[in-house]
Protein backbone atom coordinates (compact mmCIF):
# COMPACT_ATOMS: atom_id res chain seq x y z
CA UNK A 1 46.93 -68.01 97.48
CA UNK A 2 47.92 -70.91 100.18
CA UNK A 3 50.26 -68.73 102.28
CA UNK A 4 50.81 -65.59 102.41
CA UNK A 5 53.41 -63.40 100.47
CA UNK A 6 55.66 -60.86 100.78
CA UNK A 7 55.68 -57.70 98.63
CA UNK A 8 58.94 -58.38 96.68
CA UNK A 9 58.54 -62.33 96.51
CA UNK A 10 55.23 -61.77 94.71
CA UNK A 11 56.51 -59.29 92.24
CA UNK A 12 59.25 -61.85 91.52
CA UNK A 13 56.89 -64.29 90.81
CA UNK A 14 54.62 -62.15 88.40
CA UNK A 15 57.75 -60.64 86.76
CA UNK A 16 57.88 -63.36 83.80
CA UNK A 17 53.74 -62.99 83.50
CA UNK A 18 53.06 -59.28 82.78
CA UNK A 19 54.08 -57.06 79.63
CA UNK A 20 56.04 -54.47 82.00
CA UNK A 21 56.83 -53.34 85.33
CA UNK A 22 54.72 -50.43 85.49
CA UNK A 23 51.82 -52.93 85.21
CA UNK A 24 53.32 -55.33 87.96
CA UNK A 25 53.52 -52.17 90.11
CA UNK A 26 49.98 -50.91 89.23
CA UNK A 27 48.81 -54.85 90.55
CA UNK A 28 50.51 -55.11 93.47
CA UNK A 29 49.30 -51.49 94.50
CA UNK A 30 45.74 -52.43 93.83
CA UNK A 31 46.50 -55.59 95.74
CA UNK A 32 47.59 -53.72 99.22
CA UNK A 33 44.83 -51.69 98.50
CA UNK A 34 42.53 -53.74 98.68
CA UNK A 35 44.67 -55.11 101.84
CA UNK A 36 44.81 -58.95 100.08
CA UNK A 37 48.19 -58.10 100.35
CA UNK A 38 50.35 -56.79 103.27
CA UNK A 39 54.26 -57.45 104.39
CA UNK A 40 53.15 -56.55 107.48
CA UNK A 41 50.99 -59.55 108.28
CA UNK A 42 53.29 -61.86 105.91
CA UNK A 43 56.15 -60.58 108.58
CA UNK A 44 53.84 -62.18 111.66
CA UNK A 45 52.94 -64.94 110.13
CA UNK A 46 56.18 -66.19 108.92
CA UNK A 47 57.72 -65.17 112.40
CA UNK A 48 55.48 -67.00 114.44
CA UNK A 49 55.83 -69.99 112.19
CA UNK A 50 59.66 -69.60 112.49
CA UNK A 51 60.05 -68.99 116.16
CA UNK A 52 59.05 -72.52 116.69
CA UNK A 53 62.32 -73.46 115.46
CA UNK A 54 64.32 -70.82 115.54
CA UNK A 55 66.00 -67.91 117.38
CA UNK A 56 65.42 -63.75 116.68
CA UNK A 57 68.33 -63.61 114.59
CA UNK A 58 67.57 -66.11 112.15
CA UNK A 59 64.08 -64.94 112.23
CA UNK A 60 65.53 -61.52 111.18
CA UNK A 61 67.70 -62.96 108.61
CA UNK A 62 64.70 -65.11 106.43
CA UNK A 63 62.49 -62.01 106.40
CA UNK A 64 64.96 -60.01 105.09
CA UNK A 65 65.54 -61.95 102.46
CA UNK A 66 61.87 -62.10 101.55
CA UNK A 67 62.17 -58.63 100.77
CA UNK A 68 59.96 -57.24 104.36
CA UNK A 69 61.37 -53.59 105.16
CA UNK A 70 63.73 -53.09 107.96
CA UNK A 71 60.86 -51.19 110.23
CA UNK A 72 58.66 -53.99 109.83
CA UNK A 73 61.36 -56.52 111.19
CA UNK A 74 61.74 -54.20 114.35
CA UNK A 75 58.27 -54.32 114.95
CA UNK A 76 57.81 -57.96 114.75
CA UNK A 77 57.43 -58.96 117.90
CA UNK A 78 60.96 -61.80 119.20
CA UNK A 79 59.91 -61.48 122.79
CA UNK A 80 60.03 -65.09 124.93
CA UNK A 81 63.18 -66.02 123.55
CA UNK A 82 64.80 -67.49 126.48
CA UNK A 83 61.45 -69.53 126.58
CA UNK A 84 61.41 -70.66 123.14
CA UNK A 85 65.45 -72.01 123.41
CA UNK A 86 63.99 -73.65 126.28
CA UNK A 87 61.54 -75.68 124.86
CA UNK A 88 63.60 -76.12 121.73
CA UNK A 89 66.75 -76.93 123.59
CA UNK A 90 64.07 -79.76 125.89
CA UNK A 91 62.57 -81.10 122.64
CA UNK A 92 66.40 -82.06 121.48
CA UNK A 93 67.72 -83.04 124.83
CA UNK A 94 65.82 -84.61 127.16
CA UNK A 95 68.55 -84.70 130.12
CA UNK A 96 71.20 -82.07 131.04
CA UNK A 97 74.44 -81.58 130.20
CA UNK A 98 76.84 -83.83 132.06
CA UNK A 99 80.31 -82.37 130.70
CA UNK A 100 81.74 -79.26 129.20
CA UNK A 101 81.99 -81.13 125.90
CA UNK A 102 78.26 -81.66 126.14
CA UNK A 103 77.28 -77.72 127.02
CA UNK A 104 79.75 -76.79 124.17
CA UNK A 105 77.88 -79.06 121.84
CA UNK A 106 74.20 -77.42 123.10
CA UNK A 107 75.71 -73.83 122.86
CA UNK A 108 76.54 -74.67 119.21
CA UNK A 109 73.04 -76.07 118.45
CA UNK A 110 71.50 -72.95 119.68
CA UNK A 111 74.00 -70.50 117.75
CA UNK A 112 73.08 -72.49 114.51
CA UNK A 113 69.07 -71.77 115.30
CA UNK A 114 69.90 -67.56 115.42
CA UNK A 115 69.25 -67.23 119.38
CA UNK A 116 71.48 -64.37 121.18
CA UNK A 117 74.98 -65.52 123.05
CA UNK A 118 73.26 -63.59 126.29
CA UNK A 119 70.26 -66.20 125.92
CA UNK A 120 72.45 -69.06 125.29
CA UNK A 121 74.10 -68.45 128.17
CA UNK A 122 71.56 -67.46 130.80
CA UNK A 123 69.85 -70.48 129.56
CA UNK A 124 72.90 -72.85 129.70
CA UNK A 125 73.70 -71.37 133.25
CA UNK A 126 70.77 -71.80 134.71
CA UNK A 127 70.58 -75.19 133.70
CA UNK A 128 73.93 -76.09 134.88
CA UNK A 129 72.65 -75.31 138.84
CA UNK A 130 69.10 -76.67 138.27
């Protein structure tokens, strides 16, 4: 395997290879058994790769439909998001905003990437009096 894979995303993939479901099911329990397969540790993986990029809400969104359970989105951890739309929001632009055209325009960008209107805006705020 090059990456790792969610429960329901490997099961999709197997479907068309094995003569029923029971015997997909007996697999993938044997797999998780053996613990070469966990939705857990796909879920921290693939939210650490996408918090890079993106805010907690898109995060949320992409795992969900991977197929991870709703209690294993909880417990992924989306803490340091006012950090990460920092450092996002500094990668794209390197100077601050000089109109309200120009805020508008960076509140948008960070809506599109999933991050919270409370972030957004303490971010946006406290760059308009730095």
């Amino acid at each position: 395997m090059r990456r790792e894979h969610s429960r329901s995303e490997l099961a999709r993939k197997l479907a068309p290879f094995t003569p029923s479901p029971a015997v997909l099911e007996q697999v993938l329990d044997a797999l998780v058994a053996k613990k070469q397969l966990s939705d857990e540790r796909y879920a921290e993986l693939r939210a650490r790769q996408l918090a890079r990029k993106y805010g907690a809400a898109r995060i949320r969104l992409e795992l969900k439909a991977k197929g991870v359970g709703g209690e294993i989105i909880e417990r992924v951890s989306v803490a340091g998001e006012l950090q990460r739309a920092a450092s996002i929001l500094q990668r794209k632009y390197r100077v601050p905003a000089a109109s309200r055209e120009e805020r508008a325009r960076r509140m948008r960008f960070l809506q599109q990437r999933g991050f919270s209107h409370d972030t957004i805006r303490r971010l946006l705020s406290s760059a308009d009096t730095d």
